[in-house]
C-alpha atoms as a PDB file:
ATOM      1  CA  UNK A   1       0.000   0.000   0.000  1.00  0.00           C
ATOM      2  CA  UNK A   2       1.288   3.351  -0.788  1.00  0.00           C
ATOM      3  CA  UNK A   3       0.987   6.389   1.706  1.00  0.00           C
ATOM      4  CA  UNK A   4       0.961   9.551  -0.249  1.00  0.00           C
ATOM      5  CA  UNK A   5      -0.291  11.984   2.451  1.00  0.00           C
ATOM      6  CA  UNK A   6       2.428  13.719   4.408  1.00  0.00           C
ATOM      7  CA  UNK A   7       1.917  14.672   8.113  1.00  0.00           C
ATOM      8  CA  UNK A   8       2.396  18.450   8.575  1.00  0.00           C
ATOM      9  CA  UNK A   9      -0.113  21.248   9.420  1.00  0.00           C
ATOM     10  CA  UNK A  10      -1.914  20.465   6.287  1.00  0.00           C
ATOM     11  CA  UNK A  11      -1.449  17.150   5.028  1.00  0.00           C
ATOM     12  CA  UNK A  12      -0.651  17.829   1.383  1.00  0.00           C
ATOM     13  CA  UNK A  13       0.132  15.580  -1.556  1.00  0.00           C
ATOM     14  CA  UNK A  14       4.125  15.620  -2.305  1.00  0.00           C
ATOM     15  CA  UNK A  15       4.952  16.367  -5.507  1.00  0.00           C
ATOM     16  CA  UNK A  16       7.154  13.517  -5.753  1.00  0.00           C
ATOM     17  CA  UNK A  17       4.192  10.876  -5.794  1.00  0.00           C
ATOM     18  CA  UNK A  18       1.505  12.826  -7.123  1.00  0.00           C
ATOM     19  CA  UNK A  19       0.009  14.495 -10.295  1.00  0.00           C
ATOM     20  CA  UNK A  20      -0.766  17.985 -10.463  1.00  0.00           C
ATOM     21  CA  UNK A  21      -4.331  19.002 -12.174  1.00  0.00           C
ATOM     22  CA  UNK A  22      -6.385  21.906 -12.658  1.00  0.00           C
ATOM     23  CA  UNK A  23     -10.150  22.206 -11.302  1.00  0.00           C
ATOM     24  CA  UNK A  24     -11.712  24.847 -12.309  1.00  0.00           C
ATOM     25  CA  UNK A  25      -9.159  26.909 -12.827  1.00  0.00           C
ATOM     26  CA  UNK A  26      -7.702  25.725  -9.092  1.00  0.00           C
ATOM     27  CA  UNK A  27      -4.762  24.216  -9.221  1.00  0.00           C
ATOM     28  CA  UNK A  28      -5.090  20.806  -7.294  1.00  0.00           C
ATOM     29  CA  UNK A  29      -2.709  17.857  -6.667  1.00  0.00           C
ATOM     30  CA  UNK A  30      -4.013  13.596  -7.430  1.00  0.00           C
ATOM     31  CA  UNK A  31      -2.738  10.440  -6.474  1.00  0.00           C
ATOM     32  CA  UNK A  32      -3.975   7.219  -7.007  1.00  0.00           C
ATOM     33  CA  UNK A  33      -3.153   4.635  -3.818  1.00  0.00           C
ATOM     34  CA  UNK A  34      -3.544   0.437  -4.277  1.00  0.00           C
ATOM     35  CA  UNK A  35      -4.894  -1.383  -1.211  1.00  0.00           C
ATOM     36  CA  UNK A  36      -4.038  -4.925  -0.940  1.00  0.00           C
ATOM     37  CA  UNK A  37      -7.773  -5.848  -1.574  1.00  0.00           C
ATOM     38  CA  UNK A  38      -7.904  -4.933  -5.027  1.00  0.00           C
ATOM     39  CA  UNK A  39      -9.351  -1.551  -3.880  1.00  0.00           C
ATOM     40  CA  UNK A  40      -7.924   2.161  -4.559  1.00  0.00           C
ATOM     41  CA  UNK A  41      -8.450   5.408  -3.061  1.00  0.00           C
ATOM     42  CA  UNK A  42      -8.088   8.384  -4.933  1.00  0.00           C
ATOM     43  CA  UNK A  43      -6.498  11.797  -3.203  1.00  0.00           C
ATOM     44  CA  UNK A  44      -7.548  15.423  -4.431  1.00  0.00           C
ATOM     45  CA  UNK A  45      -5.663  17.912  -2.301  1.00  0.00           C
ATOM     46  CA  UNK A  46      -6.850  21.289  -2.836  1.00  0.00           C
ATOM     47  CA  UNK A  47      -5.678  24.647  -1.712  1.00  0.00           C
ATOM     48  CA  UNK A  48      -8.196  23.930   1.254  1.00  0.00           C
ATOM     49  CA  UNK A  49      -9.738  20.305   1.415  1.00  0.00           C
ATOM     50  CA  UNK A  50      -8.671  16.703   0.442  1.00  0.00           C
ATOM     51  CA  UNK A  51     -11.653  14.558  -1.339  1.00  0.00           C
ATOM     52  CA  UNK A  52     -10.957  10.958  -0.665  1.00  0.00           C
ATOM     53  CA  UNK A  53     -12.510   8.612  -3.462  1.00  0.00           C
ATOM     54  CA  UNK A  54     -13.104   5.272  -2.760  1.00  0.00           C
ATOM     55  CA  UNK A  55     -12.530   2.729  -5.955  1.00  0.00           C
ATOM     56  CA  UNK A  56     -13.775  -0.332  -5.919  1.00  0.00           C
ATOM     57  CA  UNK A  57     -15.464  -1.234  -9.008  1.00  0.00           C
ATOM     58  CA  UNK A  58     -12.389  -2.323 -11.049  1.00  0.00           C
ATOM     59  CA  UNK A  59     -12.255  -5.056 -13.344  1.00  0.00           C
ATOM     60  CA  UNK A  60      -9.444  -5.836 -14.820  1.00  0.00           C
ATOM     61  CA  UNK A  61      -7.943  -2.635 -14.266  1.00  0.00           C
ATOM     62  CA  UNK A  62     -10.391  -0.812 -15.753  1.00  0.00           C
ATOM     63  CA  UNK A  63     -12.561   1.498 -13.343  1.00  0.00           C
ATOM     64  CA  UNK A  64     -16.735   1.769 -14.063  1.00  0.00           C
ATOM     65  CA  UNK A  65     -17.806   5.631 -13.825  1.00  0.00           C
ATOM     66  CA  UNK A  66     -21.453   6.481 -14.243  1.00  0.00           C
ATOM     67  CA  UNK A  67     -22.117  10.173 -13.970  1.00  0.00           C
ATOM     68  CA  UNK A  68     -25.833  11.739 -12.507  1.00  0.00           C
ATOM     69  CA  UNK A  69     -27.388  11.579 -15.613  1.00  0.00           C
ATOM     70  CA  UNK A  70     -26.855   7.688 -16.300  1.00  0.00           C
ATOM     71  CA  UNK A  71     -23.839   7.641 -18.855  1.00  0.00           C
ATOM     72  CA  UNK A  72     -21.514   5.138 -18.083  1.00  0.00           C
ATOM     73  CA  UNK A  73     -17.967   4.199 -19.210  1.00  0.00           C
ATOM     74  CA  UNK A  74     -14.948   2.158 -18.262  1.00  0.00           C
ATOM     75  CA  UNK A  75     -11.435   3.361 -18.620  1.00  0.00           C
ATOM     76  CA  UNK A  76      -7.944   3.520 -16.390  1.00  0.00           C
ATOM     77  CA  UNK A  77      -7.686   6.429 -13.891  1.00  0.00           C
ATOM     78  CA  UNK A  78      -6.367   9.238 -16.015  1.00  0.00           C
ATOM     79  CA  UNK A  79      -6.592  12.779 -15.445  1.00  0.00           C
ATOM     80  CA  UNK A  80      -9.973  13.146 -17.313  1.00  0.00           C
ATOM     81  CA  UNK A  81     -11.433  10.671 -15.426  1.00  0.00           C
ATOM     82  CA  UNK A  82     -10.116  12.377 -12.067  1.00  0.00           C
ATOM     83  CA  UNK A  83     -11.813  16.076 -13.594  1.00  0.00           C
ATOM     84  CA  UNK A  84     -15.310  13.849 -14.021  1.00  0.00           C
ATOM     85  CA  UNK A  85     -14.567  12.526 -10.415  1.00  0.00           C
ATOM     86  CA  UNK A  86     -13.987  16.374  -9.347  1.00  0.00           C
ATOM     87  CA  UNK A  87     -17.155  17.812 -10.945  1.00  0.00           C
ATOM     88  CA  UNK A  88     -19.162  14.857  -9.741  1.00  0.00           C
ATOM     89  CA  UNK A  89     -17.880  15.050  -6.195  1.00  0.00           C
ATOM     90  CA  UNK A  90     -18.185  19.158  -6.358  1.00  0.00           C
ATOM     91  CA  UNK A  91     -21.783  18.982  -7.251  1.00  0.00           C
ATOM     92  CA  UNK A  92     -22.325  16.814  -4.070  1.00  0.00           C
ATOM     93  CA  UNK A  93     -21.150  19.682  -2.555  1.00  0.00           C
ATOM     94  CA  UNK A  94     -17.279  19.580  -2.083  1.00  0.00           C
ATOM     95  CA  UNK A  95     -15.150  22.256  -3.423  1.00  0.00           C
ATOM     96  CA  UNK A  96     -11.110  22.566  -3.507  1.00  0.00           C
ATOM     97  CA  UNK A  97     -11.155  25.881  -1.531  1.00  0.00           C
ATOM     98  CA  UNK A  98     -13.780  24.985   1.139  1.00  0.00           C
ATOM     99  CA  UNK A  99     -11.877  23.809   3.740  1.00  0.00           C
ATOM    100  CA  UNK A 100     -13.921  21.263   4.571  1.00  0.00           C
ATOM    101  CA  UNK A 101     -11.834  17.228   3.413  1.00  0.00           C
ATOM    102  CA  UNK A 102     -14.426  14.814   2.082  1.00  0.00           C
ATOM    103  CA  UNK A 103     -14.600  11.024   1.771  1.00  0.00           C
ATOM    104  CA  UNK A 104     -16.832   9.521  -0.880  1.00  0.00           C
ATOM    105  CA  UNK A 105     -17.348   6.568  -2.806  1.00  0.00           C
ATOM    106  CA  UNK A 106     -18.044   5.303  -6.422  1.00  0.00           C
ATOM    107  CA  UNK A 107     -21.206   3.216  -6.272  1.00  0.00           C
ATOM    108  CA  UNK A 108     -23.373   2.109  -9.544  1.00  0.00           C
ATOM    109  CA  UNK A 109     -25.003   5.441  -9.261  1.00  0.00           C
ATOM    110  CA  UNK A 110     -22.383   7.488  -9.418  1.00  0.00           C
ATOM    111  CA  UNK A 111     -20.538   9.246  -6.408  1.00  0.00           C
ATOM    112  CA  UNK A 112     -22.215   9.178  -2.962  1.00  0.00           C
ATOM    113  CA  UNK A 113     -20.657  10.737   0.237  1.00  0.00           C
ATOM    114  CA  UNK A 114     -19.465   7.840   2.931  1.00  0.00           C
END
């Protein structure tokens, strides 16, 4: 399992081990970490918050998104998919500058809050 959260005052991504991305204009850092399970979790650190994605509809390492209004695909974690997972998890209600970390979870739905 890797560890890609450093402990400090505010628990940012390092640089080293993560991918930097822009949402909405914010400039945001992602990393993907494998659990022995067969399970991921997703980081988005933000100026402010950290959204924690739970993965765990891979098949053979391709990842099932469905998005609110039904459309579906299946593709690797790339930085598209992470913007989809962004937008998704900001219309829940989470937002990069809010200072307020969030932990939510693909389901067949879509994204729901844990």
């Amino acid at each position: 399992t890797k560890h890609y959260l450093t402990k400090g005052p505010t628990m940012a991504l390092p640089n080293k081990s993560s991918r930097p991305i822009k949402i909405n204009g914010i400039s945001c850092r992602w990393a993907v970490s494998d659990a022995p399970n067969g399970k991921h979790l997703l980081l988005l650190q933000g100026p402010e918050s950290t959204l924690k994605v739970l993965v765990d509809r891979e098949i053979e390492g391709m990842v099932w998104l469905q998005d609110a209004i039904g459309h579906h695909h299946c593709g690797p974690i790339t930085p598209n998919w992470v913007r989809q997972i962004a937008d998704m998890a900001i219309d829940k209600g989470w937002h990069p500058n809010n200072q307020k970390s969030t932990t939510m979870k693909i389901t067949k739905t879509g994204l729901e809050p844990v």
